[in-house]
PDB file of N, CA and C in Angstrom:
ATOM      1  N   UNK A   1       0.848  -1.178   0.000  1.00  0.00           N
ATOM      2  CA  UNK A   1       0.000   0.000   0.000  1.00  0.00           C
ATOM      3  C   UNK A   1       0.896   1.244   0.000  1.00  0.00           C
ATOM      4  N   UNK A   2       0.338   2.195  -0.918  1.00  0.00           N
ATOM      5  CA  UNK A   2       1.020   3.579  -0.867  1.00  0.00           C
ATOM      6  C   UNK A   2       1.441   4.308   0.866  1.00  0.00           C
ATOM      7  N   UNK A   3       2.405   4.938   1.075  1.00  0.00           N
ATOM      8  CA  UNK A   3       2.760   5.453   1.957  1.00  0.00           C
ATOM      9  C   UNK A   3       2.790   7.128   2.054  1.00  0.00           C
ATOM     10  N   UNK A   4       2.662   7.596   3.060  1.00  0.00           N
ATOM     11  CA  UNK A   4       3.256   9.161   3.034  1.00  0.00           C
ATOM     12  C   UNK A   4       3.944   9.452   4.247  1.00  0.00           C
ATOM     13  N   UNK A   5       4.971   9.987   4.065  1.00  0.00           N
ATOM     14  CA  UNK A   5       6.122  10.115   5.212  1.00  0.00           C
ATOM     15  C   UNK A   5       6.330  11.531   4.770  1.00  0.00           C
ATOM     16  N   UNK A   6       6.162  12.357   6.267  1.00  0.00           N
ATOM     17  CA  UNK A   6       6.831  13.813   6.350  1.00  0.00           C
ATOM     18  C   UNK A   6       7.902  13.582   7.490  1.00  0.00           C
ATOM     19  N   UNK A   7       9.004  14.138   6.970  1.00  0.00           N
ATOM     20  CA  UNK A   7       9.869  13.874   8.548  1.00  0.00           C
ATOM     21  C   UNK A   7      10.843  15.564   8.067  1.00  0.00           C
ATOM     22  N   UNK A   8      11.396  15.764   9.118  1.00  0.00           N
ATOM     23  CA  UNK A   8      12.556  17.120   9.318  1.00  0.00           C
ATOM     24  C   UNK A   8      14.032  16.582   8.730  1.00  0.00           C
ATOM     25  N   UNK A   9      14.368  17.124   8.506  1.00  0.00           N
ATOM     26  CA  UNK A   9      15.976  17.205   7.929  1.00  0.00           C
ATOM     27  C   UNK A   9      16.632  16.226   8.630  1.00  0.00           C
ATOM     28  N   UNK A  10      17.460  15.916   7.741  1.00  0.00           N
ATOM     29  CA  UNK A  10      18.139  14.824   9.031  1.00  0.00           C
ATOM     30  C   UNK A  10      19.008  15.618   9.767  1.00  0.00           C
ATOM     31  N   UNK A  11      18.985  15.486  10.949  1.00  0.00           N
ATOM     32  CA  UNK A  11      20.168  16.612  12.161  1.00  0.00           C
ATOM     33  C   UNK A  11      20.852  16.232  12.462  1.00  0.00           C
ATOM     34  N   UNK A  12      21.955  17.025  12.854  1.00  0.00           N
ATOM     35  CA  UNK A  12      23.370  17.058  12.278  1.00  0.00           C
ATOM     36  C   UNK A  12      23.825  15.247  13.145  1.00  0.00           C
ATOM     37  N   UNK A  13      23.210  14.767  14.469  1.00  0.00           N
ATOM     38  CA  UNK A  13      23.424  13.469  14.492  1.00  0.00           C
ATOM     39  C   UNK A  13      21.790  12.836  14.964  1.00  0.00           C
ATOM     40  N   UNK A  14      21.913  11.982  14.832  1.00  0.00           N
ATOM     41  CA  UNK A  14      20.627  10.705  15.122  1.00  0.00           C
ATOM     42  C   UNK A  14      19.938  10.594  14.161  1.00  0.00           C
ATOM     43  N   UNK A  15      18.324  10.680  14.492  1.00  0.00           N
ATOM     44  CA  UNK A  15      17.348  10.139  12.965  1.00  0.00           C
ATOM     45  C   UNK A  15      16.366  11.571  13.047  1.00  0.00           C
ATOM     46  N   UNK A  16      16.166  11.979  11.894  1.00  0.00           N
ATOM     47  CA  UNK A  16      14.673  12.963  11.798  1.00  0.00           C
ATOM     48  C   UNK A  16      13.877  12.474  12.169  1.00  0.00           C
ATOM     49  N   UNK A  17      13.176  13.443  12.305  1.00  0.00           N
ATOM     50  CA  UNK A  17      11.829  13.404  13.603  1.00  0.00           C
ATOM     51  C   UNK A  17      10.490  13.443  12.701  1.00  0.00           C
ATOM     52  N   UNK A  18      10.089  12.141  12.850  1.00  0.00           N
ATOM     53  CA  UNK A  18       8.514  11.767  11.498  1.00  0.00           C
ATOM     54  C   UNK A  18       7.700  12.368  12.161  1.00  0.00           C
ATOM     55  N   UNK A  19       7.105  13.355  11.744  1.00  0.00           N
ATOM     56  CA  UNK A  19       5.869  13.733  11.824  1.00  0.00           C
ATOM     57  C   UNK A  19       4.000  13.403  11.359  1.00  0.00           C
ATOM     58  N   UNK A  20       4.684  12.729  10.336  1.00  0.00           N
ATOM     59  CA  UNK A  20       3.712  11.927   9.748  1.00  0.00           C
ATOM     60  C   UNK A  20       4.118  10.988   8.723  1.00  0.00           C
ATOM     61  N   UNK A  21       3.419   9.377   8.884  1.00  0.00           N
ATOM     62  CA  UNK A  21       3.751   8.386   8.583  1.00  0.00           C
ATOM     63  C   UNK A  21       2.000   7.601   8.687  1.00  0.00           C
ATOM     64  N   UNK A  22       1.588   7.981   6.916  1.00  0.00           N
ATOM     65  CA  UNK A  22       0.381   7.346   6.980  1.00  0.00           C
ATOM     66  C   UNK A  22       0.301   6.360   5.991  1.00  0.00           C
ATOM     67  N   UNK A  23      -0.607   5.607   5.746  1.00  0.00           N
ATOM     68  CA  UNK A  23      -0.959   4.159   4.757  1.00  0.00           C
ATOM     69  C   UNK A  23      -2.006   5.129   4.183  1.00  0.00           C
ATOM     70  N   UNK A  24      -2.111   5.170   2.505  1.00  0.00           N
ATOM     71  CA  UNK A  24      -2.917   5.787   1.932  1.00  0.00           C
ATOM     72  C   UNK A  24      -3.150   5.262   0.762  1.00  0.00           C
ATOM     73  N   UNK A  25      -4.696   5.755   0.263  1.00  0.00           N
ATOM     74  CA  UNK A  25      -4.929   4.710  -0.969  1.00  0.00           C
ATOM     75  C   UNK A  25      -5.864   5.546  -1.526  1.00  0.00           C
ATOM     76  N   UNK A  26      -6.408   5.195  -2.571  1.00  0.00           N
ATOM     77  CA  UNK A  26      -7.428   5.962  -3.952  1.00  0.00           C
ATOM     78  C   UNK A  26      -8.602   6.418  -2.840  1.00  0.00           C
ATOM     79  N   UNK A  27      -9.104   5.930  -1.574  1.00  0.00           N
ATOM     80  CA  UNK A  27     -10.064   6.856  -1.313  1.00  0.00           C
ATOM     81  C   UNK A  27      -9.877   7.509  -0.769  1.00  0.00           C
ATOM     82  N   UNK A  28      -8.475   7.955  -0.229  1.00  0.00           N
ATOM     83  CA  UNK A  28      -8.650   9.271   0.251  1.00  0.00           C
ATOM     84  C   UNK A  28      -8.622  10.367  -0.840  1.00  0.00           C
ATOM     85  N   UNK A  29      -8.677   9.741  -1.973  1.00  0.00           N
ATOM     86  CA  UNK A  29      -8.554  10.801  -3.102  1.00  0.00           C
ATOM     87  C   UNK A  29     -10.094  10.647  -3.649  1.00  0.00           C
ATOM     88  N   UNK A  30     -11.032   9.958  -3.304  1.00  0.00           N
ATOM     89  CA  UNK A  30     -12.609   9.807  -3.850  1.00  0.00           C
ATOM     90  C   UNK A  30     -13.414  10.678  -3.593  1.00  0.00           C
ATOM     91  N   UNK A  31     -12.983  11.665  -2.993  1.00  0.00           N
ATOM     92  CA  UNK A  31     -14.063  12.721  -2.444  1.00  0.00           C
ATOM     93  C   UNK A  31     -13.120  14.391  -2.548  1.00  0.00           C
ATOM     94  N   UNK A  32     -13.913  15.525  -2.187  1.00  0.00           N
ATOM     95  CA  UNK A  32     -13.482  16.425  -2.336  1.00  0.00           C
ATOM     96  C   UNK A  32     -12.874  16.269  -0.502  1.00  0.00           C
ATOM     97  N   UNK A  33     -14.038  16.176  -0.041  1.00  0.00           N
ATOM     98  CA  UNK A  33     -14.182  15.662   1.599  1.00  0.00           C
ATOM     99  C   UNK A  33     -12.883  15.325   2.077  1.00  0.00           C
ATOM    100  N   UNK A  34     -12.335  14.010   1.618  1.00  0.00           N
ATOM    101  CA  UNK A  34     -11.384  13.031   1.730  1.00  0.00           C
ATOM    102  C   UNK A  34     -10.377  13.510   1.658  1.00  0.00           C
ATOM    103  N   UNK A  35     -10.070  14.432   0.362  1.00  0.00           N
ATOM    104  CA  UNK A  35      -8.819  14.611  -0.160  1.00  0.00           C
ATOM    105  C   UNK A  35      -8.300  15.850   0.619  1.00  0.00           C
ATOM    106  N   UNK A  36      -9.210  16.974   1.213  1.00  0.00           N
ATOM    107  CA  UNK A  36      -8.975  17.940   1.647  1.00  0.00           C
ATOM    108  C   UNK A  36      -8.943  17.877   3.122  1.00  0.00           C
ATOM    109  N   UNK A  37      -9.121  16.241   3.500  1.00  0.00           N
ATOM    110  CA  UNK A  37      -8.447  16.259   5.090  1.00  0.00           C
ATOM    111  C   UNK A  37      -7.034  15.567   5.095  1.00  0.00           C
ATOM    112  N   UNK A  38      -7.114  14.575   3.613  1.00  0.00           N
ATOM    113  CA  UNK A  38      -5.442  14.574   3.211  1.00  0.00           C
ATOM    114  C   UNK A  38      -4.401  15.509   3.178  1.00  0.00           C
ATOM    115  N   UNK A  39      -4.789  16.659   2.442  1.00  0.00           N
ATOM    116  CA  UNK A  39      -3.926  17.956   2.351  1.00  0.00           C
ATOM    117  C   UNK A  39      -3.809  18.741   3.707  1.00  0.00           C
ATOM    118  N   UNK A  40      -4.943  18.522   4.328  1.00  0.00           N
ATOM    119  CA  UNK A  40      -5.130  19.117   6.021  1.00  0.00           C
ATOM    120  C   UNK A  40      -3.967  18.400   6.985  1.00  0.00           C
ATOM    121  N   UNK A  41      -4.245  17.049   6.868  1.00  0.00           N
ATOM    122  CA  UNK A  41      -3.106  16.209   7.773  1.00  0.00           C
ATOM    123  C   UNK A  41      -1.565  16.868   6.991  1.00  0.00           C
ATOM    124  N   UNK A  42      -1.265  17.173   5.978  1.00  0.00           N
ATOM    125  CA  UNK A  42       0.090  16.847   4.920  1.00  0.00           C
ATOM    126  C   UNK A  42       0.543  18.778   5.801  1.00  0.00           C
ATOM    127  N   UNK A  43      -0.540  19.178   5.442  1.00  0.00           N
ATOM    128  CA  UNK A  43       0.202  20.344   5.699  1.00  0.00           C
ATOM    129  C   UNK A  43       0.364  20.805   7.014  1.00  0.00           C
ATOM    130  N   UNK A  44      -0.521  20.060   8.273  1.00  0.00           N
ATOM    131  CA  UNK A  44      -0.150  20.465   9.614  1.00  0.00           C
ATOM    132  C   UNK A  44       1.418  19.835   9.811  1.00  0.00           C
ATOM    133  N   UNK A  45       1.767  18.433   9.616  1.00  0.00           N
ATOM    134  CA  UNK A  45       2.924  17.851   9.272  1.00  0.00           C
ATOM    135  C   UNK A  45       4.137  18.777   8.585  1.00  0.00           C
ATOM    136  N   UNK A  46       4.069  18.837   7.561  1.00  0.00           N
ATOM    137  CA  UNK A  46       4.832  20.096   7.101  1.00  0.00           C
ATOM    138  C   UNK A  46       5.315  21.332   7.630  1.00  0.00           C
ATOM    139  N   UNK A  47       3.946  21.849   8.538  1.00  0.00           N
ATOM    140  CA  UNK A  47       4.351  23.346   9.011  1.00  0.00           C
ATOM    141  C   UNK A  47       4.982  22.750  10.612  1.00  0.00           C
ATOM    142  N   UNK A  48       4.216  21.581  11.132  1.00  0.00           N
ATOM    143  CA  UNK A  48       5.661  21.359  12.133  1.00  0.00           C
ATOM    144  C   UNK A  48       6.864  21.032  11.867  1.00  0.00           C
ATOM    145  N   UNK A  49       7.436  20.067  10.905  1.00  0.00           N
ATOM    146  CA  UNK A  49       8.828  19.834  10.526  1.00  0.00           C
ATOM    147  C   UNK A  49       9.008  21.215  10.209  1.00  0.00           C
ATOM    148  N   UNK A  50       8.784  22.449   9.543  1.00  0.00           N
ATOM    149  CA  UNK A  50       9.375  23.566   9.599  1.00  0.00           C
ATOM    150  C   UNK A  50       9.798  23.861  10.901  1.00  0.00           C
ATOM    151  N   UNK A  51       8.544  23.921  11.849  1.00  0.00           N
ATOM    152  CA  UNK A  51       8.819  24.533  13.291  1.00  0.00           C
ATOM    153  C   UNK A  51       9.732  23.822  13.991  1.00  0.00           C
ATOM    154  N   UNK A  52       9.904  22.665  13.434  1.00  0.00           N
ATOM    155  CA  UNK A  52      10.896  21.484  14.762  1.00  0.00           C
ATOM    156  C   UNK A  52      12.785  21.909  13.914  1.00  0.00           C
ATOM    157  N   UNK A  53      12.543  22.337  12.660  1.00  0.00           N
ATOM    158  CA  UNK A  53      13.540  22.731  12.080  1.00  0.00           C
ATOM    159  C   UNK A  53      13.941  24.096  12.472  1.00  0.00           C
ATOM    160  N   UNK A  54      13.358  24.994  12.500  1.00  0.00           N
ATOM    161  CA  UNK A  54      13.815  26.571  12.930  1.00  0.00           C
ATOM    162  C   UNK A  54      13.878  26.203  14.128  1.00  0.00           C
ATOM    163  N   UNK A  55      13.518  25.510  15.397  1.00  0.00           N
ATOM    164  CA  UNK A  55      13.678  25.229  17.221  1.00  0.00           C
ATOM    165  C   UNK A  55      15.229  25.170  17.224  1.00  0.00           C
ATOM    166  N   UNK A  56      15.480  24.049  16.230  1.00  0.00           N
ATOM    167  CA  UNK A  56      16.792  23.307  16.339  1.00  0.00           C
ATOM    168  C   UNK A  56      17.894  24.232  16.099  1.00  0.00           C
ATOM    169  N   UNK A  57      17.511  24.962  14.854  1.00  0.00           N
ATOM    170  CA  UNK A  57      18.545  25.932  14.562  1.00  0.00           C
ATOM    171  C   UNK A  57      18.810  26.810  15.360  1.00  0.00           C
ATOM    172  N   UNK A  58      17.570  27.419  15.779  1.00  0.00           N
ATOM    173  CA  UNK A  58      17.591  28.553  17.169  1.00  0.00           C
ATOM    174  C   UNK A  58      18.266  28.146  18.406  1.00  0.00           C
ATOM    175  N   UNK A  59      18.563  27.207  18.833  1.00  0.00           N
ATOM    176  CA  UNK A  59      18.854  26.909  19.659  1.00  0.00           C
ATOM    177  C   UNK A  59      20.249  26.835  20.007  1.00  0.00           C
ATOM    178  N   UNK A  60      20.873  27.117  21.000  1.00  0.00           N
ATOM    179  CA  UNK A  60      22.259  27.767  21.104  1.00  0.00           C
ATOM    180  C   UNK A  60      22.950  26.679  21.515  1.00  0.00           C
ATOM    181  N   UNK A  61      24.248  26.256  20.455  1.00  0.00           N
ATOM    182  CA  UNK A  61      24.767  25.113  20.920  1.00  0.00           C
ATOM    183  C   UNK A  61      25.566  25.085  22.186  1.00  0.00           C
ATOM    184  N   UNK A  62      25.652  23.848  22.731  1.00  0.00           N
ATOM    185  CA  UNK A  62      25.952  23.368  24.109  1.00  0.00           C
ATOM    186  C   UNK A  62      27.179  23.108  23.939  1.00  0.00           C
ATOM    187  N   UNK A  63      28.329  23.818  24.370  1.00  0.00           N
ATOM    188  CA  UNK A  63      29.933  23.789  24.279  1.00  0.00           C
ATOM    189  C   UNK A  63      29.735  23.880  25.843  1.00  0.00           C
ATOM    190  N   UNK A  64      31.338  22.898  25.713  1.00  0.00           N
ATOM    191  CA  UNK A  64      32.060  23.000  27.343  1.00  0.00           C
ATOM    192  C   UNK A  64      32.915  24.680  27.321  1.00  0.00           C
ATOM    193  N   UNK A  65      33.257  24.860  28.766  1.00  0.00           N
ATOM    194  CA  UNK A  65      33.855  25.859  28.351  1.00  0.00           C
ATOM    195  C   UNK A  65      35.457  26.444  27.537  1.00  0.00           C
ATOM    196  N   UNK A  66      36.070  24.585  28.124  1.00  0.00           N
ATOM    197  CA  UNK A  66      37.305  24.310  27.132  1.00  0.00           C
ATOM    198  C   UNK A  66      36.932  25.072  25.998  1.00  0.00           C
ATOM    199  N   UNK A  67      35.861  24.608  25.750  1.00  0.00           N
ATOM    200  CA  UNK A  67      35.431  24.480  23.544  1.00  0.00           C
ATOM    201  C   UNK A  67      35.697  26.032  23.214  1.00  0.00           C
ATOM    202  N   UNK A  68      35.144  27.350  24.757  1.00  0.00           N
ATOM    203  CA  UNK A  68      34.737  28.236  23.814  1.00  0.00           C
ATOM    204  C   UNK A  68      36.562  29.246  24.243  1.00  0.00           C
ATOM    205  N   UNK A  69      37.221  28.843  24.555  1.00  0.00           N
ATOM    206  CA  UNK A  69      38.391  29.682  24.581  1.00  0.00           C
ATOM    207  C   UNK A  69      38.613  29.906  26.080  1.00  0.00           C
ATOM    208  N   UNK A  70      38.242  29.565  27.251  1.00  0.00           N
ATOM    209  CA  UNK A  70      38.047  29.978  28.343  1.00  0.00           C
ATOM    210  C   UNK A  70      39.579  29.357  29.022  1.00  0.00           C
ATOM    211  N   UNK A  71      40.020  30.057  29.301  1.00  0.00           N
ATOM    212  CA  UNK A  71      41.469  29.672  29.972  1.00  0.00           C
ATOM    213  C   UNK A  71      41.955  30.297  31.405  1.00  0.00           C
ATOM    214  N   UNK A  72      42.341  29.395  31.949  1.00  0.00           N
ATOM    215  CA  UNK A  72      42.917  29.958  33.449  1.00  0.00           C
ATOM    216  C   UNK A  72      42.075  29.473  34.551  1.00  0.00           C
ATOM    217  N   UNK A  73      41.242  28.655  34.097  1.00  0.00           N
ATOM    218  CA  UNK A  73      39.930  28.519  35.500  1.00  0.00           C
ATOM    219  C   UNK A  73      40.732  27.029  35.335  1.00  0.00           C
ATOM    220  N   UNK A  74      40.931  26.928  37.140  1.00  0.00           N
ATOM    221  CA  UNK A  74      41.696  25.490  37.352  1.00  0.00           C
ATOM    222  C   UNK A  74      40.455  24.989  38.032  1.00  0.00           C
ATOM    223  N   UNK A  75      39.441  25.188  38.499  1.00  0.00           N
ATOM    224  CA  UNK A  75      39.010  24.464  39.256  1.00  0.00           C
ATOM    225  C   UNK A  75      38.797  23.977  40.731  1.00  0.00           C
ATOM    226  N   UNK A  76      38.354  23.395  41.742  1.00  0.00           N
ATOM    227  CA  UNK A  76      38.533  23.591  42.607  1.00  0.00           C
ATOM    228  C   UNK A  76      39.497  22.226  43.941  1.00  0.00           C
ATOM    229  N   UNK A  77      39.915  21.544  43.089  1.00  0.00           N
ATOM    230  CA  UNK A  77      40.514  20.781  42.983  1.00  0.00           C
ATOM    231  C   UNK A  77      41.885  21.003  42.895  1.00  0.00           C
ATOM    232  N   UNK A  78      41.839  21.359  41.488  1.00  0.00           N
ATOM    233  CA  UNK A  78      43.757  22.295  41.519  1.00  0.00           C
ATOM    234  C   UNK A  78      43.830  23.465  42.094  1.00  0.00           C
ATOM    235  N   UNK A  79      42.856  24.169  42.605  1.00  0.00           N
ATOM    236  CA  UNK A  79      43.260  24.848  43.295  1.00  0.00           C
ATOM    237  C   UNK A  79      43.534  24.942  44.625  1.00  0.00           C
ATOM    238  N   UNK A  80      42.895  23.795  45.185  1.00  0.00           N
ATOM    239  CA  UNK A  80      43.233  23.235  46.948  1.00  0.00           C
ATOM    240  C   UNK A  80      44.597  22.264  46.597  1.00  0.00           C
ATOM    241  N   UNK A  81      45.115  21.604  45.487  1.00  0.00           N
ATOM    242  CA  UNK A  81      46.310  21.170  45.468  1.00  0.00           C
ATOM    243  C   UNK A  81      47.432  22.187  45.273  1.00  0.00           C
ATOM    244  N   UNK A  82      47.343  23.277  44.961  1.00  0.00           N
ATOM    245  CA  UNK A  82      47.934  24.643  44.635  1.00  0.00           C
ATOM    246  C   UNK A  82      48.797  24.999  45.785  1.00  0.00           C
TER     247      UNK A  82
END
């Protein structure tokens, strides 16, 4: 049977995020009815993989402070061995 899969980009690691994953066949295309809750499901799907795509991007990546240049902080450890 025909399939329809909406999923988000694949990110930068793991699996995209399916938003929709339906089994579909000639009657959802038999009606005006039918077809226009097809396009209804396709496009709520759609406008979330947009939204789950702009979250991701927006979102401020998670560096240690090694990562971002931060130097001189020993800690509190080397500093009671100090």
């Amino acid at each position: 049977m025909p399939r329809v899969t909406v999923t988000t980009n694949l990110p930068p690691s793991g699996e995209p995020e399916v938003l929709l994953d339906e089994h579909i066949s000639t009657v959802h295309l038999s009606s005006d009815h039918a077809a226009g809750q097809l396009i209804e499901r396709l496009s709520w799907a759609i406008r979330d993989a947009e939204r789950a795509e702009l979250d991701r991007l927006a979102r401020p990546l998670l560096r240690s402070p090694r990562s971002r240049g931060v130097r001189g902080s020993r800690g509190p450890r080397a500093a009671a061995a100090a």
